[in-house]
PDB file of N, CA and C in Angstrom:
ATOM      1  N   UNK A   1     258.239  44.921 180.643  1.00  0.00           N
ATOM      2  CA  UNK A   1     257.109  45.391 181.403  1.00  0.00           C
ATOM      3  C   UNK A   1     256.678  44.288 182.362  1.00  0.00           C
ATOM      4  N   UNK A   2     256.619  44.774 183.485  1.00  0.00           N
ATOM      5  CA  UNK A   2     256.326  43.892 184.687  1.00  0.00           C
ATOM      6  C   UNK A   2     254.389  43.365 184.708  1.00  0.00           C
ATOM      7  N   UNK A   3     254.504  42.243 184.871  1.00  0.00           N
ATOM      8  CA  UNK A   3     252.973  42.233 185.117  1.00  0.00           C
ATOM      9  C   UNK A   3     252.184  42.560 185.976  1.00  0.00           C
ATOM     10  N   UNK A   4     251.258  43.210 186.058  1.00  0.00           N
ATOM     11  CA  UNK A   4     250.814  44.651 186.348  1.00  0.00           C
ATOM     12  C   UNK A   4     249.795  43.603 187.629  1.00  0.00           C
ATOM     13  N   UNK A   5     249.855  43.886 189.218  1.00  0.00           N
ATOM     14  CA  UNK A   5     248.466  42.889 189.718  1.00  0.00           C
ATOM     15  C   UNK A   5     249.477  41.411 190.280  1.00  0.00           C
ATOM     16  N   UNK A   6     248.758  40.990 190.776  1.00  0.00           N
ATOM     17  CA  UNK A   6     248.874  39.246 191.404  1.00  0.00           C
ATOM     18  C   UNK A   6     249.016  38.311 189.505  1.00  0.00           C
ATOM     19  N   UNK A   7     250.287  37.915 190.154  1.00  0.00           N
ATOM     20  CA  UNK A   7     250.333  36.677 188.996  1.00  0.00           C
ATOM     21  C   UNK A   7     249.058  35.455 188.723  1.00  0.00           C
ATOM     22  N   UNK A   8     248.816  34.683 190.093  1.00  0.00           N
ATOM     23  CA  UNK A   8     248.118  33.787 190.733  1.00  0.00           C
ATOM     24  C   UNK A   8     247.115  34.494 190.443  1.00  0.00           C
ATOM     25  N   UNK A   9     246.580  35.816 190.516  1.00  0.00           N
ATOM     26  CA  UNK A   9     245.220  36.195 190.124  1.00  0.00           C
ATOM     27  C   UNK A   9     245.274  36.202 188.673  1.00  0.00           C
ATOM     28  N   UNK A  10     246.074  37.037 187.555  1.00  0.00           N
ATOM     29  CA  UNK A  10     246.095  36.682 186.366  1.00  0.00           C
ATOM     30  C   UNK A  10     246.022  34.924 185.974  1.00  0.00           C
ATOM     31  N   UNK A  11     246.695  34.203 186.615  1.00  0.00           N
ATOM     32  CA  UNK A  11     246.708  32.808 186.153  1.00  0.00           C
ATOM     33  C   UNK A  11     244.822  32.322 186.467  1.00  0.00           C
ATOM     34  N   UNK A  12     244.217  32.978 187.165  1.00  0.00           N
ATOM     35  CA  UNK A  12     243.111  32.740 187.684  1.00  0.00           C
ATOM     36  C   UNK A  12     241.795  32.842 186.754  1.00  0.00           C
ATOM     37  N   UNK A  13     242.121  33.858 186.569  1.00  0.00           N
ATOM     38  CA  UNK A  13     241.257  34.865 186.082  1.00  0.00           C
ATOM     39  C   UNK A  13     241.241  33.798 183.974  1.00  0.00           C
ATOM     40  N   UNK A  14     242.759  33.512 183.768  1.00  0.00           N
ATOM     41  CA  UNK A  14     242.405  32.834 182.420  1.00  0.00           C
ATOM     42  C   UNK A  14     241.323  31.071 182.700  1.00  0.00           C
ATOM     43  N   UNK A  15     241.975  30.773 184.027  1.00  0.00           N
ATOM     44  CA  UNK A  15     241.221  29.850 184.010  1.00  0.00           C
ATOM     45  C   UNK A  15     239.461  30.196 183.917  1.00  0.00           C
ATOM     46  N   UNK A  16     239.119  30.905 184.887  1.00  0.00           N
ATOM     47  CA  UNK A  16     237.614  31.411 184.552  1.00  0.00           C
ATOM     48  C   UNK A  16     237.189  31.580 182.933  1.00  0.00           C
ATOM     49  N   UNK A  17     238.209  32.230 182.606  1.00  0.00           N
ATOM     50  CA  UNK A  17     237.658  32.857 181.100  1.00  0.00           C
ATOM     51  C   UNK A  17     237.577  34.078 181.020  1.00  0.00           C
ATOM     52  N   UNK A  18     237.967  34.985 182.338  1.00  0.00           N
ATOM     53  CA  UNK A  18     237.587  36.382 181.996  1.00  0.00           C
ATOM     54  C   UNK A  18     238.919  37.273 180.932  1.00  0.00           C
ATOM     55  N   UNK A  19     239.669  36.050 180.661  1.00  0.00           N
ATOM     56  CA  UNK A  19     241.201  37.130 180.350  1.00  0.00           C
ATOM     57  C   UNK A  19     241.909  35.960 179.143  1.00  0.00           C
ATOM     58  N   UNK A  20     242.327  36.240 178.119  1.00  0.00           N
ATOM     59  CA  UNK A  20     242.605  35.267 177.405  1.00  0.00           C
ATOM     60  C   UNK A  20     243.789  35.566 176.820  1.00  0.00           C
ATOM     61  N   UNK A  21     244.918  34.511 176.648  1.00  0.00           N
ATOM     62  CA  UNK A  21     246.667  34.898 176.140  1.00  0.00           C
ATOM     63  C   UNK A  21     246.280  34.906 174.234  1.00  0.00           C
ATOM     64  N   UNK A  22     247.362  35.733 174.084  1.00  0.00           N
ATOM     65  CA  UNK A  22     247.688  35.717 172.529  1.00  0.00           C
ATOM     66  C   UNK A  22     248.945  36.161 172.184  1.00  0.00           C
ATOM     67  N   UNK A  23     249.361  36.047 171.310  1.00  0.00           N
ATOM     68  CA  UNK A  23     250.793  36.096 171.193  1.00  0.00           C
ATOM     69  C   UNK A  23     251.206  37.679 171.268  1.00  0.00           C
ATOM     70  N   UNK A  24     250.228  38.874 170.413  1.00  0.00           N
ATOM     71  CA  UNK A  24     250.691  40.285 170.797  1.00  0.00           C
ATOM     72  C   UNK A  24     250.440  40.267 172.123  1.00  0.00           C
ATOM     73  N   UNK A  25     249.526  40.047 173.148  1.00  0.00           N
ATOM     74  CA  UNK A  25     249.609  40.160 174.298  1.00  0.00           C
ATOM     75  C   UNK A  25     250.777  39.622 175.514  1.00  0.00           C
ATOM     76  N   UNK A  26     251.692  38.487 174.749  1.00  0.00           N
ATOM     77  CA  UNK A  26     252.792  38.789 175.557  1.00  0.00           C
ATOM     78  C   UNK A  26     253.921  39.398 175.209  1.00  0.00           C
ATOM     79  N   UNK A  27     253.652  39.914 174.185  1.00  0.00           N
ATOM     80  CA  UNK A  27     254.662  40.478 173.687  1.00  0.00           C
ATOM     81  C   UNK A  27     256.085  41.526 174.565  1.00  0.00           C
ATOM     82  N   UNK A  28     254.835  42.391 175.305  1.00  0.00           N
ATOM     83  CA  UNK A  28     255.686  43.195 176.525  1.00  0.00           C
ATOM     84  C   UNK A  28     256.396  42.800 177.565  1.00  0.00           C
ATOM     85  N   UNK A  29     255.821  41.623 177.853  1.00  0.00           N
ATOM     86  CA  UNK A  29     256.566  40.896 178.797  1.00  0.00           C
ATOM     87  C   UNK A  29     258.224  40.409 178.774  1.00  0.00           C
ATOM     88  N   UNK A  30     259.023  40.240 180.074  1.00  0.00           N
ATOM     89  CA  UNK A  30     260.143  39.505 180.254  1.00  0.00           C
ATOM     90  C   UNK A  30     259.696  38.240 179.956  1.00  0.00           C
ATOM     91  N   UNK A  31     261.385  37.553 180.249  1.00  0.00           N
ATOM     92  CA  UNK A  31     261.782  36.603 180.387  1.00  0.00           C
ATOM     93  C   UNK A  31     260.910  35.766 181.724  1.00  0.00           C
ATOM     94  N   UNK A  32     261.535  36.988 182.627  1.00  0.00           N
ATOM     95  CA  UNK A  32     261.213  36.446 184.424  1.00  0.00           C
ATOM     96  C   UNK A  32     259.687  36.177 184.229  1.00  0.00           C
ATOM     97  N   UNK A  33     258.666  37.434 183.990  1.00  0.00           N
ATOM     98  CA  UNK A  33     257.799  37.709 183.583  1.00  0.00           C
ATOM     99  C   UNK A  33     256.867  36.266 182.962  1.00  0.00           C
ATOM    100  N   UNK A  34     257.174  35.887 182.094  1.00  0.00           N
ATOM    101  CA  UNK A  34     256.850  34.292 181.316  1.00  0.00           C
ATOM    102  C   UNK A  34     257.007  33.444 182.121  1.00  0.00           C
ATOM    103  N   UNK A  35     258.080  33.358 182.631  1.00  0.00           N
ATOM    104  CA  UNK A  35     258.449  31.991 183.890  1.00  0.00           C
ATOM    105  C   UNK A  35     257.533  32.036 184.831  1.00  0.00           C
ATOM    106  N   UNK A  36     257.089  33.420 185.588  1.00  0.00           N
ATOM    107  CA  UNK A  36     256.629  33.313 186.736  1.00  0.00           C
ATOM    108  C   UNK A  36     255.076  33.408 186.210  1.00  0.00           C
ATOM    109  N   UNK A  37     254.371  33.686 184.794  1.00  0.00           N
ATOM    110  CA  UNK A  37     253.464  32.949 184.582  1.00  0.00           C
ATOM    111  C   UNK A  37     252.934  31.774 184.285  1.00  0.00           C
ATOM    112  N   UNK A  38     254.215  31.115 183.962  1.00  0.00           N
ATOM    113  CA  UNK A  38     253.734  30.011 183.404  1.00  0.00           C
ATOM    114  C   UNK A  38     253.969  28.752 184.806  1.00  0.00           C
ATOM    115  N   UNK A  39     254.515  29.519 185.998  1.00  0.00           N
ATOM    116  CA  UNK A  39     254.515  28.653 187.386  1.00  0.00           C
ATOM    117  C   UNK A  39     253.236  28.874 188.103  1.00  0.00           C
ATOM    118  N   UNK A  40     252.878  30.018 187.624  1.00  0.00           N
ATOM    119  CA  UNK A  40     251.529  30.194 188.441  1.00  0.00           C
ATOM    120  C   UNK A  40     250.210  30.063 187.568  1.00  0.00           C
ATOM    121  N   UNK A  41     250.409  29.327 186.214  1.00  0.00           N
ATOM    122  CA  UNK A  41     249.131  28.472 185.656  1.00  0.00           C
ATOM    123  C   UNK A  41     249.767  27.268 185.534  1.00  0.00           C
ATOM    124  N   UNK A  42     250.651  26.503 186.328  1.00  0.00           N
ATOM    125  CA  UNK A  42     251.399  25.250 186.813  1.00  0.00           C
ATOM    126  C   UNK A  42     249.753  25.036 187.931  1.00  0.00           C
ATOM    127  N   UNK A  43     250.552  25.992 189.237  1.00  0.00           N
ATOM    128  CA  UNK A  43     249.792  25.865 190.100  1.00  0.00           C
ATOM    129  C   UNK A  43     248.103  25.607 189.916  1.00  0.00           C
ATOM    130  N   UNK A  44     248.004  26.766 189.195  1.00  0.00           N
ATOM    131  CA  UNK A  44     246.172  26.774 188.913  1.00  0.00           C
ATOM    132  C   UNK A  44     245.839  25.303 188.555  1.00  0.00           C
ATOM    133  N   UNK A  45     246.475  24.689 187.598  1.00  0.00           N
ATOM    134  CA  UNK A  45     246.189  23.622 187.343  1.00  0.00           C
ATOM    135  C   UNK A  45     246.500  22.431 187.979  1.00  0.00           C
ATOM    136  N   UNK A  46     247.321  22.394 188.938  1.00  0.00           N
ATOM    137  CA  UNK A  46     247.414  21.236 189.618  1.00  0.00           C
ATOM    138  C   UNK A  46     246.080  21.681 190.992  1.00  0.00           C
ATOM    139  N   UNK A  47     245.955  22.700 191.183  1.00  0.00           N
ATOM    140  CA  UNK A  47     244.740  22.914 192.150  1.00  0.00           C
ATOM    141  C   UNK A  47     243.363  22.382 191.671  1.00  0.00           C
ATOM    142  N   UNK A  48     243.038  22.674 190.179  1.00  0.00           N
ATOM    143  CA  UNK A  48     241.802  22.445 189.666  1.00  0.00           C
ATOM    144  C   UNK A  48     241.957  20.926 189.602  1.00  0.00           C
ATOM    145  N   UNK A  49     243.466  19.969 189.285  1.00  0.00           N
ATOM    146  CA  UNK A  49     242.673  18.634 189.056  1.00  0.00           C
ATOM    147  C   UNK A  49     243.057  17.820 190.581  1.00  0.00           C
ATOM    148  N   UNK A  50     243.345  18.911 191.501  1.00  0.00           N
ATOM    149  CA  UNK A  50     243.011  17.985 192.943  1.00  0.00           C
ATOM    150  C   UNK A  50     241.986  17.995 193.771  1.00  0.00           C
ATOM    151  N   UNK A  51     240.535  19.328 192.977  1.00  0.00           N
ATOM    152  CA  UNK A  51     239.477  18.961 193.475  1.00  0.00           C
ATOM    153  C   UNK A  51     238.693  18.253 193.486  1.00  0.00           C
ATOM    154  N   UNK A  52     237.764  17.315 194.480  1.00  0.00           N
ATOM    155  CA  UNK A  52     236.652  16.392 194.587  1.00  0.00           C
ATOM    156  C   UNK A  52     235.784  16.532 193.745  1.00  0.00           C
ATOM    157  N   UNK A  53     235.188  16.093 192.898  1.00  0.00           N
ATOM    158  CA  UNK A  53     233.584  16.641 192.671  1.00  0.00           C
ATOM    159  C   UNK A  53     233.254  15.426 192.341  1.00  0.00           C
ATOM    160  N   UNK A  54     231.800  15.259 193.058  1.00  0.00           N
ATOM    161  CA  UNK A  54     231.148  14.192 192.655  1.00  0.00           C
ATOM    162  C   UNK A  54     230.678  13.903 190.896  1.00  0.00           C
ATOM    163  N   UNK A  55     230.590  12.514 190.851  1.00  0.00           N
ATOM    164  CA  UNK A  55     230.338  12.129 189.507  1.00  0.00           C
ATOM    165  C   UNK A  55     228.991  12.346 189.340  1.00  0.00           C
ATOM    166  N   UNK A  56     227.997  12.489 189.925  1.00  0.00           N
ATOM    167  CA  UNK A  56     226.598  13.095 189.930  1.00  0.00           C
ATOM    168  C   UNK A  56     226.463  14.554 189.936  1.00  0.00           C
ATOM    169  N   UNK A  57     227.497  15.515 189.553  1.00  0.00           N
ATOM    170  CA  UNK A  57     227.211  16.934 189.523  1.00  0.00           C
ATOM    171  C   UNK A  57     227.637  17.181 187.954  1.00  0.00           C
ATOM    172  N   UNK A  58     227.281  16.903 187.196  1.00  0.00           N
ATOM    173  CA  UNK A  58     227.870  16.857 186.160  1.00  0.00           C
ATOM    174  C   UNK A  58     228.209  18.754 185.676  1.00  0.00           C
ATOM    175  N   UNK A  59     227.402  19.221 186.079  1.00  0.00           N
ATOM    176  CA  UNK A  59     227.477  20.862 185.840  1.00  0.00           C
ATOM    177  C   UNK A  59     229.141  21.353 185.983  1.00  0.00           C
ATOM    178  N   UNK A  60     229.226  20.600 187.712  1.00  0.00           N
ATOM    179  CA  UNK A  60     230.587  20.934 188.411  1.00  0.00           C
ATOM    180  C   UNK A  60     231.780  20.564 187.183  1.00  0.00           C
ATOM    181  N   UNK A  61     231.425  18.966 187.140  1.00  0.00           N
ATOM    182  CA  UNK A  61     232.669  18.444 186.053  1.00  0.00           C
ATOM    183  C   UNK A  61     232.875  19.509 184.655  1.00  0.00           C
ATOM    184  N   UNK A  62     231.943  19.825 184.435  1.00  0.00           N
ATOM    185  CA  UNK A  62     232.022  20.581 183.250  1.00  0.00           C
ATOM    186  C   UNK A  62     232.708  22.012 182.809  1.00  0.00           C
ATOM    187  N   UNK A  63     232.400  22.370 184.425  1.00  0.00           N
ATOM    188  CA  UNK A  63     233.081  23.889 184.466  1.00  0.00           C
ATOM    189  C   UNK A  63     234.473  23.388 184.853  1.00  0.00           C
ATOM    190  N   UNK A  64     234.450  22.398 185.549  1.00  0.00           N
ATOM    191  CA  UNK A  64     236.217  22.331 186.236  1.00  0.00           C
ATOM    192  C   UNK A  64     236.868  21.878 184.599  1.00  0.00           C
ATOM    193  N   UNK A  65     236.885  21.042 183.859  1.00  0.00           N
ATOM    194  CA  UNK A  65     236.742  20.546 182.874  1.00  0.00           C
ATOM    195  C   UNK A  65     237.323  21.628 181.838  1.00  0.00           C
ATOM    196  N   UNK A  66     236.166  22.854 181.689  1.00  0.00           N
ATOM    197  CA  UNK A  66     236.188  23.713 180.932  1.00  0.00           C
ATOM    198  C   UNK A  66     237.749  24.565 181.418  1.00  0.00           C
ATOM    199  N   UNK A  67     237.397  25.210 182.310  1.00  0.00           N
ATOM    200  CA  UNK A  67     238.827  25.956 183.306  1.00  0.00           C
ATOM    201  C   UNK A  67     239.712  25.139 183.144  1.00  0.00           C
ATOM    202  N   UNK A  68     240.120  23.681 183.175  1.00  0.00           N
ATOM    203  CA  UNK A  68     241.473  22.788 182.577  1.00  0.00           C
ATOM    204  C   UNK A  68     242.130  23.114 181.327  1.00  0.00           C
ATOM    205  N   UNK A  69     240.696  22.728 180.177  1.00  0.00           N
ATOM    206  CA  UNK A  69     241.072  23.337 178.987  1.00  0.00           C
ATOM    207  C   UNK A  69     241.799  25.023 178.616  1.00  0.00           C
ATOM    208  N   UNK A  70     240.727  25.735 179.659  1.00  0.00           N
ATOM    209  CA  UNK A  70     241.892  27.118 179.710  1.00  0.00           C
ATOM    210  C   UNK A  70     243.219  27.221 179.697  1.00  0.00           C
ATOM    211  N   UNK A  71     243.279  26.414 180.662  1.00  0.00           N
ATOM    212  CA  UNK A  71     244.781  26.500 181.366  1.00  0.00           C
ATOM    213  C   UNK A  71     245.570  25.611 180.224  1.00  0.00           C
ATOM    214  N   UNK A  72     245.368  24.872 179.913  1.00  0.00           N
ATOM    215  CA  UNK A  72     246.371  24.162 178.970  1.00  0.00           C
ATOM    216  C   UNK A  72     246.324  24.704 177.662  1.00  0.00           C
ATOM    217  N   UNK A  73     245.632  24.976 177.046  1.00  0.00           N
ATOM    218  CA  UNK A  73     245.602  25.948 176.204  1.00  0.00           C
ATOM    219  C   UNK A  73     246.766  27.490 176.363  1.00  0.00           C
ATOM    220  N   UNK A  74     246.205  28.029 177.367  1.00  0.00           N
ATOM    221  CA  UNK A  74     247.135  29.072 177.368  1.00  0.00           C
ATOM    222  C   UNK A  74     248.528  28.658 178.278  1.00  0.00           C
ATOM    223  N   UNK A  75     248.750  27.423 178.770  1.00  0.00           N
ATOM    224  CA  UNK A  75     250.264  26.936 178.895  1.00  0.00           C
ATOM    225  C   UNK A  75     250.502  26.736 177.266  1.00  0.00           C
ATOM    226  N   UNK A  76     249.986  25.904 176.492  1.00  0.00           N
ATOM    227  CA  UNK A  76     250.675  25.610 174.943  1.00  0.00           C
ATOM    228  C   UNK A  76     250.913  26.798 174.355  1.00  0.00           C
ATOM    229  N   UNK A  77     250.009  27.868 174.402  1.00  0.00           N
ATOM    230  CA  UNK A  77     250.068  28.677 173.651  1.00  0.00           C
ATOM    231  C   UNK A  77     251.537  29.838 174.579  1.00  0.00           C
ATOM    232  N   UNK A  78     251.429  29.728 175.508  1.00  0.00           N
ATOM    233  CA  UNK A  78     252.897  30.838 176.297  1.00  0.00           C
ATOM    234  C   UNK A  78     254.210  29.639 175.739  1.00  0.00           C
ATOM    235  N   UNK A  79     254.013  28.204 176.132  1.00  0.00           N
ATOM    236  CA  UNK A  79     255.188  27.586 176.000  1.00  0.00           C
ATOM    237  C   UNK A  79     255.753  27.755 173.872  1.00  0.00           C
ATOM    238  N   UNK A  80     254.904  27.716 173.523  1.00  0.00           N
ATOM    239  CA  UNK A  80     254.944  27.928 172.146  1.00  0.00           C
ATOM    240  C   UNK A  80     254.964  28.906 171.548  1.00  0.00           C
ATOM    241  N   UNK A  81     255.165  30.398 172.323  1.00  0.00           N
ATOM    242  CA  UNK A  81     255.714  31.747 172.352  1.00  0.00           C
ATOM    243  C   UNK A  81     257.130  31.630 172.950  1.00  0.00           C
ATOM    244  N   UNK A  82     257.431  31.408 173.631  1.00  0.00           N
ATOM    245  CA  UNK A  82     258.766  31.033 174.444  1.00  0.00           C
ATOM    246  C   UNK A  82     259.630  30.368 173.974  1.00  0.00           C
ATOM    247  N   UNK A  83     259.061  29.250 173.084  1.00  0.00           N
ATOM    248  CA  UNK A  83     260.154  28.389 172.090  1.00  0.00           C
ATOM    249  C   UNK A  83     260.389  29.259 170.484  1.00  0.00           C
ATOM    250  N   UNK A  84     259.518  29.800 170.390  1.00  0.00           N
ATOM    251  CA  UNK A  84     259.921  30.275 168.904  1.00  0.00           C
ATOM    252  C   UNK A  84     261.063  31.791 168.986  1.00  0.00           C
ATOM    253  N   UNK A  85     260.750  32.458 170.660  1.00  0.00           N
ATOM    254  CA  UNK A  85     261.312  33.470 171.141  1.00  0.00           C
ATOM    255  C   UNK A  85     262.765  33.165 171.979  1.00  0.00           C
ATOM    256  N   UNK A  86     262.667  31.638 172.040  1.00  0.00           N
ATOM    257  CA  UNK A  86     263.899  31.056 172.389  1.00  0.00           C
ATOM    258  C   UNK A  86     264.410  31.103 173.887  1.00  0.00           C
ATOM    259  N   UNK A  87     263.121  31.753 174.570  1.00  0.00           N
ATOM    260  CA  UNK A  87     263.267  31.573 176.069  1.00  0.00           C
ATOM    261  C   UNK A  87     263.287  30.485 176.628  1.00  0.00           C
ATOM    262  N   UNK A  88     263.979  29.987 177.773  1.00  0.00           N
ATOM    263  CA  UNK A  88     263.783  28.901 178.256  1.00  0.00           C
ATOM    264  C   UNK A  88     262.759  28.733 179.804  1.00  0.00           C
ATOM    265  N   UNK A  89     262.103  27.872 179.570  1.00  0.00           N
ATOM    266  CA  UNK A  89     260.674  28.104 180.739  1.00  0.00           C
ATOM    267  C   UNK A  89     261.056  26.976 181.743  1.00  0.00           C
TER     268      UNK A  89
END
């Protein structure tokens, strides 16, 4: 099953928090499918840690901060579906 929508928006959308990975939830997915998510929460995350934010906004740091943790989280958790499923990413 193809992923349904913009990849880059799904990769987006976990960083916010509105959408969260679990292992039945990738279940439907390809091979291709996994790869080309897990390149486009590559991206998300090299975007979030090349933004500026001042060290006096602490609010800012916190949310960018928070959205990092998303993203690496649900990279460990796809890359650690992928290894036990024996895909290569």
């Amino acid at each position: 099953m193809a992923i349904s929508g913009n990849p880059k928006k799904l990769a987006q959308d976990i960083a916010d928090g509105y959408f969260s990975l679990s292992p039945p939830l990738l279940r439907p997915y390809t091979a291709v499918d996994l790869k080309t998510l897990a390149s486009q929460l590559n991206l998300v995350q090299r975007d979030l840690r090349q933004e500026q934010i001042p060290l006096d906004d602490v609010l800012a740091l916190k949310a960018r901060n928070n959205k990092l943790q998303r993203v690496n989280q649900a990279l460990n958790l796809l890359r650690g579906y992928c290894q036990k499923r024996r895909i290569a990413l």
